[in-house]
Protein backbone atom coordinates (compact mmCIF):
# COMPACT_ATOMS: atom_id res chain seq x y z
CA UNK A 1 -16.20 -97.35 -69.04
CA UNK A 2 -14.78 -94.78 -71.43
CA UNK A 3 -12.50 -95.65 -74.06
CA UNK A 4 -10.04 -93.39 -75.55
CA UNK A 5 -9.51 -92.44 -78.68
CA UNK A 6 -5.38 -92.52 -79.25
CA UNK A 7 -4.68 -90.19 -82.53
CA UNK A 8 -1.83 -91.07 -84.19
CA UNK A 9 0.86 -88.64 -83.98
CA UNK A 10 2.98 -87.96 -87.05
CA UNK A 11 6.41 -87.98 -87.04
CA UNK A 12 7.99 -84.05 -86.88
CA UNK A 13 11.10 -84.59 -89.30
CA UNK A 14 12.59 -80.82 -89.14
CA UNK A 15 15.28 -79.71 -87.73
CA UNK A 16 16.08 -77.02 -85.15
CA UNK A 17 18.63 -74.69 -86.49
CA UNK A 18 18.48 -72.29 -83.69
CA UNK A 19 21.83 -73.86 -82.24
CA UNK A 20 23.53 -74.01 -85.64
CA UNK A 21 23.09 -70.24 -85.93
CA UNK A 22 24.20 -69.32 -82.31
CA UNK A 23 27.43 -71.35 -83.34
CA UNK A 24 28.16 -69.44 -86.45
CA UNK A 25 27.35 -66.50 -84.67
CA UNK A 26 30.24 -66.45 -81.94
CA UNK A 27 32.53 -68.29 -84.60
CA UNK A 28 31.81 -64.93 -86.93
CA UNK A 29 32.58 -62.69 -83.99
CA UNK A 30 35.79 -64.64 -83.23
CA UNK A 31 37.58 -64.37 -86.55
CA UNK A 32 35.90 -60.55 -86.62
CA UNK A 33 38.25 -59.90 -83.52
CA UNK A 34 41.31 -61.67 -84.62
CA UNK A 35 41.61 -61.32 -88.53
CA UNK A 36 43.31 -57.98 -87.53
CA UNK A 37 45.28 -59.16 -85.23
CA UNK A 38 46.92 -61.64 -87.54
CA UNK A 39 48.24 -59.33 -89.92
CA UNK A 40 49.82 -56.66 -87.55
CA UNK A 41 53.08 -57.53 -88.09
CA UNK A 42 55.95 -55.08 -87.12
CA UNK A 43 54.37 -51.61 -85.68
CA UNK A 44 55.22 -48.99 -87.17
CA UNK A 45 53.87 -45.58 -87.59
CA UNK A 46 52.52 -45.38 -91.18
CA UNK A 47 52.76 -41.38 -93.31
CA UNK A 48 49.22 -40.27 -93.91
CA UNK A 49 48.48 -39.69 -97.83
CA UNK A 50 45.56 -39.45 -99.90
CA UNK A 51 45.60 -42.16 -102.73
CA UNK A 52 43.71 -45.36 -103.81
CA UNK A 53 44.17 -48.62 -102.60
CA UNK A 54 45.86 -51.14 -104.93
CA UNK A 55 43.79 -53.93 -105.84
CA UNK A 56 45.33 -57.32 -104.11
CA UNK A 57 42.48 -59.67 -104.62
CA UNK A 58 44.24 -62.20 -106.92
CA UNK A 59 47.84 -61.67 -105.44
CA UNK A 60 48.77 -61.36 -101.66
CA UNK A 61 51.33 -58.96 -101.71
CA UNK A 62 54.93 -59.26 -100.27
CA UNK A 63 55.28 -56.93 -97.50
CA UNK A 64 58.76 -55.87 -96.52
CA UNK A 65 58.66 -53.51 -93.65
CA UNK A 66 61.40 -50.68 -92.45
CA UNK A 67 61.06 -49.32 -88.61
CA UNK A 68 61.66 -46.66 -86.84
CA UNK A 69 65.25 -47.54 -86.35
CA UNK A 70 66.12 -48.52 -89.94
CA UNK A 71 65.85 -52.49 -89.45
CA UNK A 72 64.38 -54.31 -92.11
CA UNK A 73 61.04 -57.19 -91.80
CA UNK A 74 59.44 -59.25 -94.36
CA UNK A 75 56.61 -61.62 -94.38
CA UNK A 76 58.23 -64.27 -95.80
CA UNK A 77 60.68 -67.17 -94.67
CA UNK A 78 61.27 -67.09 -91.09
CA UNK A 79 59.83 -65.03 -88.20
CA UNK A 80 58.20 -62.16 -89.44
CA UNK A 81 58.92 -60.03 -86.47
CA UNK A 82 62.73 -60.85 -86.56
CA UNK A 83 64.94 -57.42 -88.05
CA UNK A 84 67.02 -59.11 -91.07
CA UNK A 85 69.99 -57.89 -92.84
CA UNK A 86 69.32 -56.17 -96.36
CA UNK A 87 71.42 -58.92 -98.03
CA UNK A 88 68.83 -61.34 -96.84
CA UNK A 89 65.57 -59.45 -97.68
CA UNK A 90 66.95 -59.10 -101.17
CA UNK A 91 68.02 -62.73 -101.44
CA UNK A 92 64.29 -63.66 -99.80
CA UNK A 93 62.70 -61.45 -102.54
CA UNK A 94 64.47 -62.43 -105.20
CA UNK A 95 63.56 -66.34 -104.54
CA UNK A 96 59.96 -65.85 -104.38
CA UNK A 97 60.30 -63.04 -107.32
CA UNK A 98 61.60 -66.20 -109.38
CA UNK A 99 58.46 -68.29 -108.42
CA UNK A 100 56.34 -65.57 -109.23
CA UNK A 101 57.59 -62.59 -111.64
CA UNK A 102 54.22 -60.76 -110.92
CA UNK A 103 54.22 -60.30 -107.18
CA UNK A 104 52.98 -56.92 -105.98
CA UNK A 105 55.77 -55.60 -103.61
CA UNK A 106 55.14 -53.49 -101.43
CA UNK A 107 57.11 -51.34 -98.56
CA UNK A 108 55.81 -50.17 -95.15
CA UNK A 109 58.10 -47.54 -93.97
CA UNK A 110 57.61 -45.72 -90.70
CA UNK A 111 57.01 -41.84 -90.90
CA UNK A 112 60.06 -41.20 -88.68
CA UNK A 113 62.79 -43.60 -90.37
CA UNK A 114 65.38 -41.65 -92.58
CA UNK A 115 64.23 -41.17 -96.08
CA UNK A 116 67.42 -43.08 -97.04
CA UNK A 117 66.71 -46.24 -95.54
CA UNK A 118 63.19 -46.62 -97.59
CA UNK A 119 65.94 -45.79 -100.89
CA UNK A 120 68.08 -48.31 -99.53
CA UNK A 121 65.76 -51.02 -99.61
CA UNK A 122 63.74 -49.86 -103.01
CA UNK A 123 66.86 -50.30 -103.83
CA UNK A 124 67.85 -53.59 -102.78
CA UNK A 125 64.60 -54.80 -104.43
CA UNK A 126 65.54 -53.68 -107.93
CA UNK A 127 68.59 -54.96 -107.72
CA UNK A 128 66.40 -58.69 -106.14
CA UNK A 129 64.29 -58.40 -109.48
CA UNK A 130 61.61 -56.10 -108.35
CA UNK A 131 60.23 -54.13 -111.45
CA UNK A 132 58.10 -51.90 -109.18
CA UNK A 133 57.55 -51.41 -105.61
CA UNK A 134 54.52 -50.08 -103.79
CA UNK A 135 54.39 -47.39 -100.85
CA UNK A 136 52.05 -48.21 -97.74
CA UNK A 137 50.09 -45.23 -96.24
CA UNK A 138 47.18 -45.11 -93.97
């Protein structure tokens, strides 16, 4: 009779990670696809000019937004993609201007709204607080 010889196996403590990268993987490609989609807001068809971006890093920027039509949006209390009366914008402003005297404000005018509507509201933010007011441009 032959006897055999059992080896002791040793115990294999890694772990496969193979799984925990496929995850993060499609995760990654999920918020790739809709980070953009979260910050749309109103459409509107932005002038072309050459300039250089303003540096946001430390501040997220109020965004108030003027469409084709004249109507006025802003990012901030309520629904973003509701029009709102210039009264309110510069009441809205104004609040979050007295939270926060540094906020960078900036205005997203369409390229075929009236030139006086975009003074209108740079307007009604100086008169919210507003010491200076940023243009948006692609």
């Amino acid at each position: 009779m032959i006897r055999r010889v059992k080896k002791k196996r040793k115990l294999n403590a890694d772990i496969n990670v193979v799984p925990y990268i496929d995850v993060m993987m499609v995760l990654l490609v999920i918020f790739m696809i809709t980070a953009p989609m979260l910050t749309q807001g109103v459409d509107v068809q932005l002038p072309k000019a050459g300039s250089d971006p303003v540096d946001t890093q430390d501040n997220e920027p109020l965004i108030v937004t003027v469409d084709k039509q004249g109507r006025y949006y802003i990012d901030v209390g309520g629904d973003p993609l509701a029009a709102i009366e210039g009264e309110v914008v510069a009441e809205r402003v104004a609040k979050v201007l007295s939270n926060n005297p540094n906020k960078l404000l900036l205005v997203r005018g369409d390229k075929g709204v009236d030139y006086d509507h975009v003074i209108q509201l740079m307007s009604l933010l100086q008169q919210a607080g507003a010491e200076s007011v940023g243009l948006v441009t692609e």
